[in-house]
N, C-alpha and C. Protein backbone atom coordinates (compact mmCIF):
# COMPACT_ATOMS: atom_id res chain seq x y z
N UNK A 1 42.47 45.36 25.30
CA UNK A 1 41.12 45.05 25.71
C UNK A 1 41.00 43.60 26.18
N UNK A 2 41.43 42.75 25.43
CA UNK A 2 41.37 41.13 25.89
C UNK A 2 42.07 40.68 27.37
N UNK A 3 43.47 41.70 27.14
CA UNK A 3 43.84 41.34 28.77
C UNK A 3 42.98 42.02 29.96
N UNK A 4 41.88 42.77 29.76
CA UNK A 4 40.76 42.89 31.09
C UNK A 4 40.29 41.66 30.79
N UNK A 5 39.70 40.63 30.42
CA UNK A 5 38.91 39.87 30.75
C UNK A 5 39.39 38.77 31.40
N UNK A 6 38.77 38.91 32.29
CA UNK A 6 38.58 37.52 33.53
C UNK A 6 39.09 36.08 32.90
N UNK A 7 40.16 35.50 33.23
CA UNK A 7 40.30 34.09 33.19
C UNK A 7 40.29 32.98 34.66
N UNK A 8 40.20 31.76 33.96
CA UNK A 8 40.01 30.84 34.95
C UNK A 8 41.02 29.63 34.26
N UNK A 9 41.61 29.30 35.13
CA UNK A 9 42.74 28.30 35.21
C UNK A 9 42.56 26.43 35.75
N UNK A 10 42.61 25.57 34.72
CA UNK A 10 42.19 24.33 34.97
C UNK A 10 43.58 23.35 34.51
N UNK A 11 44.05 22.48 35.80
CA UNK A 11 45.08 21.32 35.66
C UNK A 11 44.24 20.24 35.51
N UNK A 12 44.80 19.56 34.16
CA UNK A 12 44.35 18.52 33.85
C UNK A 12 45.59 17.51 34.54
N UNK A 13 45.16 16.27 35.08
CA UNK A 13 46.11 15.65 35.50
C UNK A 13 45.71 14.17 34.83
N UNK A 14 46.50 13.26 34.53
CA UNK A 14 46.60 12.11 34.34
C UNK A 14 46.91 11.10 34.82
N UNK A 15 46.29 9.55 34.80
CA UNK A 15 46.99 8.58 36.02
C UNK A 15 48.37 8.46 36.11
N UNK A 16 49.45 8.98 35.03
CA UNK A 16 50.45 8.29 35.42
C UNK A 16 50.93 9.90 35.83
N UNK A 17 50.59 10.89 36.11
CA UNK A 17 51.47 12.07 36.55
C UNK A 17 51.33 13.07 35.98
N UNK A 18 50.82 13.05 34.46
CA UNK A 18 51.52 14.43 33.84
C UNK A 18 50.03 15.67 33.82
N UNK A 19 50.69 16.39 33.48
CA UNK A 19 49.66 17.09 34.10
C UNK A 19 50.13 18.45 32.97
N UNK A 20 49.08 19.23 32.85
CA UNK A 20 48.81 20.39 32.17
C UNK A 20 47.92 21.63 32.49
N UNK A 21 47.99 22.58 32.02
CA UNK A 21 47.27 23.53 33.01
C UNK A 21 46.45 24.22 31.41
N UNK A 22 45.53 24.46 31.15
CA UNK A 22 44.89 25.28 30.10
C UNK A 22 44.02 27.00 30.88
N UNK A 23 43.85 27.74 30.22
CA UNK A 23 43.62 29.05 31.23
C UNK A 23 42.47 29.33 29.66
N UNK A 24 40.99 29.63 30.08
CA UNK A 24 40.58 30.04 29.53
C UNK A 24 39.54 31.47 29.83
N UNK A 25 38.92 32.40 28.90
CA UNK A 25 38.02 33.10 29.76
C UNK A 25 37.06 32.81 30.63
N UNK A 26 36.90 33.41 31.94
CA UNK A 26 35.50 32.68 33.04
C UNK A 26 34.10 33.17 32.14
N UNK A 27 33.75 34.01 31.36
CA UNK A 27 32.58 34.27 31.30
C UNK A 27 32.08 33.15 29.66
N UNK A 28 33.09 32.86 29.11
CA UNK A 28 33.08 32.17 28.07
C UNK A 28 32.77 30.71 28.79
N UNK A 29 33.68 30.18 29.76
CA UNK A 29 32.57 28.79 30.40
C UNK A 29 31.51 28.92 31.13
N UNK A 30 31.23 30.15 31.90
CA UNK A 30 29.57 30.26 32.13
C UNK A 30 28.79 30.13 31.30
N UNK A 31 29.23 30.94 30.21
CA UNK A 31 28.68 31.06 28.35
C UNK A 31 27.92 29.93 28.30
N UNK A 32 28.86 28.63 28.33
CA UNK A 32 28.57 27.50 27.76
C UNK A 32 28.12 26.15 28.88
N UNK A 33 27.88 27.06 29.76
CA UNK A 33 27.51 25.83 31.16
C UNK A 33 26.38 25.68 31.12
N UNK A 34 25.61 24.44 31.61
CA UNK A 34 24.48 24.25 31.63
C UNK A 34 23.69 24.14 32.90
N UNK A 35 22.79 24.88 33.06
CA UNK A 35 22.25 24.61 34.58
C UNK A 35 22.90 25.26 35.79
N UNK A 36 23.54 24.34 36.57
CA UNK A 36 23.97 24.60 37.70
C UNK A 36 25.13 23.71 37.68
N UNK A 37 26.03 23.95 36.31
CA UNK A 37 27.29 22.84 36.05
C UNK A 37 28.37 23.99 36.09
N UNK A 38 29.20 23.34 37.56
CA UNK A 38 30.03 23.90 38.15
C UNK A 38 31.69 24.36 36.69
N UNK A 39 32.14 25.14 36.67
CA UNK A 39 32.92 25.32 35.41
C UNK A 39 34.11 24.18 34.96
N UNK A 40 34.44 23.18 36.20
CA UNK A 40 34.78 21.84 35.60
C UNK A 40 34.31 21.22 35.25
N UNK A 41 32.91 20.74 35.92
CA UNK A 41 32.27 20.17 35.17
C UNK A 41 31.97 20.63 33.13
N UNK A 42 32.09 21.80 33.19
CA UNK A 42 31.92 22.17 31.99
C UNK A 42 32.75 22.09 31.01
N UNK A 43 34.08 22.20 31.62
CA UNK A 43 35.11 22.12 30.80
C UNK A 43 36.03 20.34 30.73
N UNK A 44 35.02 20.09 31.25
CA UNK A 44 35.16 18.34 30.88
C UNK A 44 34.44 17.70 30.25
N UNK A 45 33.10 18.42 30.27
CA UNK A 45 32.11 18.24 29.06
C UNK A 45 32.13 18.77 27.51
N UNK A 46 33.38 20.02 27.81
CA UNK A 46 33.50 19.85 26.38
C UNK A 46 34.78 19.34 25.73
N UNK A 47 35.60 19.27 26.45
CA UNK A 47 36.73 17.57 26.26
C UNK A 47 36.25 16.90 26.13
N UNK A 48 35.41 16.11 26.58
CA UNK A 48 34.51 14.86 25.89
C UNK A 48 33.80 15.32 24.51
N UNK A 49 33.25 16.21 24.34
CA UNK A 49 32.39 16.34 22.88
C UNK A 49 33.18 16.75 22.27
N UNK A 50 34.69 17.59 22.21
CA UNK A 50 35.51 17.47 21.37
C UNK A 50 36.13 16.00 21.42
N UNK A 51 36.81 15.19 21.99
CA UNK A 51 37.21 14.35 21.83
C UNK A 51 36.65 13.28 20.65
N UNK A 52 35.05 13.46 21.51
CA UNK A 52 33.81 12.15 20.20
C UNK A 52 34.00 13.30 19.00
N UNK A 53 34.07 13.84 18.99
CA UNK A 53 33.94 14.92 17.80
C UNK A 53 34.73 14.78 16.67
N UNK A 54 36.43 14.83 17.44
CA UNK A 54 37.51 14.72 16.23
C UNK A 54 37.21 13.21 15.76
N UNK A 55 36.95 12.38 17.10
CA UNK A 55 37.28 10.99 16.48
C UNK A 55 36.05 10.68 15.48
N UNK A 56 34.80 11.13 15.52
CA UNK A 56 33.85 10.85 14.86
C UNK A 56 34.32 11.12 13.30
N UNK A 57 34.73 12.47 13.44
CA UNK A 57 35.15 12.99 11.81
C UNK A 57 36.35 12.38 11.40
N UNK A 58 37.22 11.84 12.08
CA UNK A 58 38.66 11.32 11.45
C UNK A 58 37.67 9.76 11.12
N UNK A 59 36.94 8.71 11.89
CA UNK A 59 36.94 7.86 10.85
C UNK A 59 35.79 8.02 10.14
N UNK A 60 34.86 8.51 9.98
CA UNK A 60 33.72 8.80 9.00
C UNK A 60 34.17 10.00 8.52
N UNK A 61 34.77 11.19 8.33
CA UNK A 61 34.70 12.17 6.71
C UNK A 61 36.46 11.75 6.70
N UNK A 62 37.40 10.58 7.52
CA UNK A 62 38.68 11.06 6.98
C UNK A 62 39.08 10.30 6.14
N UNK A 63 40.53 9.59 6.24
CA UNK A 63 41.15 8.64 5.55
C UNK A 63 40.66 7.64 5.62
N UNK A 64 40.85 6.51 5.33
CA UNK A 64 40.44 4.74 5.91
C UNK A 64 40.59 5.18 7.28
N UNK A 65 39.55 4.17 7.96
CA UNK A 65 40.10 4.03 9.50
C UNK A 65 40.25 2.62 10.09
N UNK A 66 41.26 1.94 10.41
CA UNK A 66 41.33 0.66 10.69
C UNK A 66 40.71 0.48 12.13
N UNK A 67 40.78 -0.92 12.23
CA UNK A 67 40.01 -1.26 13.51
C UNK A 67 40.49 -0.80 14.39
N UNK A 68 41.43 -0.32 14.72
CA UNK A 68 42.11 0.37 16.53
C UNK A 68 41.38 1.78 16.37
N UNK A 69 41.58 1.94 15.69
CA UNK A 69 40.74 3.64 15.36
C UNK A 69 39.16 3.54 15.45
N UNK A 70 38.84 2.47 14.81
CA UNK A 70 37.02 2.44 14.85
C UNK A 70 37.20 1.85 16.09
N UNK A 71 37.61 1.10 16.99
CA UNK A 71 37.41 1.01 18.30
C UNK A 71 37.38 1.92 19.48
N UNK A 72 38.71 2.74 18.96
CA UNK A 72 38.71 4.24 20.02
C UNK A 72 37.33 4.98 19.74
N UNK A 73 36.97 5.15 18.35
CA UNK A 73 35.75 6.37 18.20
C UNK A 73 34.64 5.42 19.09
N UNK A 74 34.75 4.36 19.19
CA UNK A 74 32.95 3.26 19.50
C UNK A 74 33.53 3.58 20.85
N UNK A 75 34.90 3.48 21.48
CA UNK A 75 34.66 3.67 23.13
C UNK A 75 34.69 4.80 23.55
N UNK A 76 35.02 6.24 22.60
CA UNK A 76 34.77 7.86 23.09
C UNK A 76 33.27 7.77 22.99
N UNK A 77 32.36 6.92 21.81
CA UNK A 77 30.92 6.99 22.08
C UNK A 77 30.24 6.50 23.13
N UNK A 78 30.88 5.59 23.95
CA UNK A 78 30.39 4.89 24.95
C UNK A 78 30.20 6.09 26.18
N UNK A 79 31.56 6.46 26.26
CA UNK A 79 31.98 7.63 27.02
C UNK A 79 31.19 8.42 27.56
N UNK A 80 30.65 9.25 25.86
CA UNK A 80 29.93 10.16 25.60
C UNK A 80 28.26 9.88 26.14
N UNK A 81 28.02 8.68 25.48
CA UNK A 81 26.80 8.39 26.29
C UNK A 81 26.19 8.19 27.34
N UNK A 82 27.32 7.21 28.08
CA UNK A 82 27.45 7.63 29.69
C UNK A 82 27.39 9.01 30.03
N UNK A 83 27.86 9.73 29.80
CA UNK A 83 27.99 11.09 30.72
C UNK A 83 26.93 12.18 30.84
N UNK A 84 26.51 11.85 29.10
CA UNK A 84 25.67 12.98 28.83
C UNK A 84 24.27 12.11 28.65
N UNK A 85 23.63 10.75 28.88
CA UNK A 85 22.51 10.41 28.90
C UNK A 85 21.92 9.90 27.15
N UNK A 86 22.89 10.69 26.38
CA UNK A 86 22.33 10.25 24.84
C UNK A 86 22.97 9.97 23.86
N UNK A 87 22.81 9.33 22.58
CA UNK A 87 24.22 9.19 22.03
C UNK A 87 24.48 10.68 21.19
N UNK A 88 25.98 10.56 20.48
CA UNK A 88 26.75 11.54 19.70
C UNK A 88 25.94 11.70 18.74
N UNK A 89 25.34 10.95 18.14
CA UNK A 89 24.34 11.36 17.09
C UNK A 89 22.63 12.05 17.75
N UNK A 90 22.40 11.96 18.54
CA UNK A 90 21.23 12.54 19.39
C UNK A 90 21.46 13.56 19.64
N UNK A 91 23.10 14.04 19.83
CA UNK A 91 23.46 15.40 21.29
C UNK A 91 23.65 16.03 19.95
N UNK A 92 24.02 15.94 18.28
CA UNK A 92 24.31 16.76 17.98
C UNK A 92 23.60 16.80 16.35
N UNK A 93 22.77 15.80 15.90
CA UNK A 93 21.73 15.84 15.05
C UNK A 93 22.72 15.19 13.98
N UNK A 94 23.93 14.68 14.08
CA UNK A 94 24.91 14.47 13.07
C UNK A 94 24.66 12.63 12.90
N UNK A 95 23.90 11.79 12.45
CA UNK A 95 23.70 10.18 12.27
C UNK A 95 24.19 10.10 11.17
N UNK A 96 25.16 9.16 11.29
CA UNK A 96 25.12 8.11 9.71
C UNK A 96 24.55 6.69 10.11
């Protein structure tokens, strides 16, 4: 049954070359698109909110987090706010 459903295929590429391909279902990123947000756009929007996401929880619920680490999570928040208009604690009701 799972192999009928429709997939859609996205290369992520990076500045220095490398590159990756992820294949997920098409009706699962319509699922989750907003508006009239084309399915990259979507699936870069939720690379970014996973990204602020892990990093949010690794230094607030994880181990210690030293300063290179609390710097990466403060510039995935920057990120995040740029893109999406609000911060990580606004888009997802989660403030400390």
């Amino acid at each position: 049954m799972s192999d009928d459903v429709e997939t859609i295929t996205f290369t992520i590429e990076s500045e220095n070359g490398d590159e990756d391909d992820v294949t997920l279902p098409a009706g699962l990123v319509e699922l989750v698109a907003e508006g009239g947000q084309s399915p990259t756009e979507t699936v870069g929007d939720i690379a970014l909110l996973s990204f602020a996401s892990r990093a949010h929880h690794i230094v607030h619920h994880g181990e210690e987090a030293d300063a290179e680490l609390e710097a990466q999570e403060a510039r995935v928040m920057d990120l995040f706010e740029e893109r999406f208009g609000v911060t990580f604690g606004e888009a997802t009701g989660h403030q400390h």
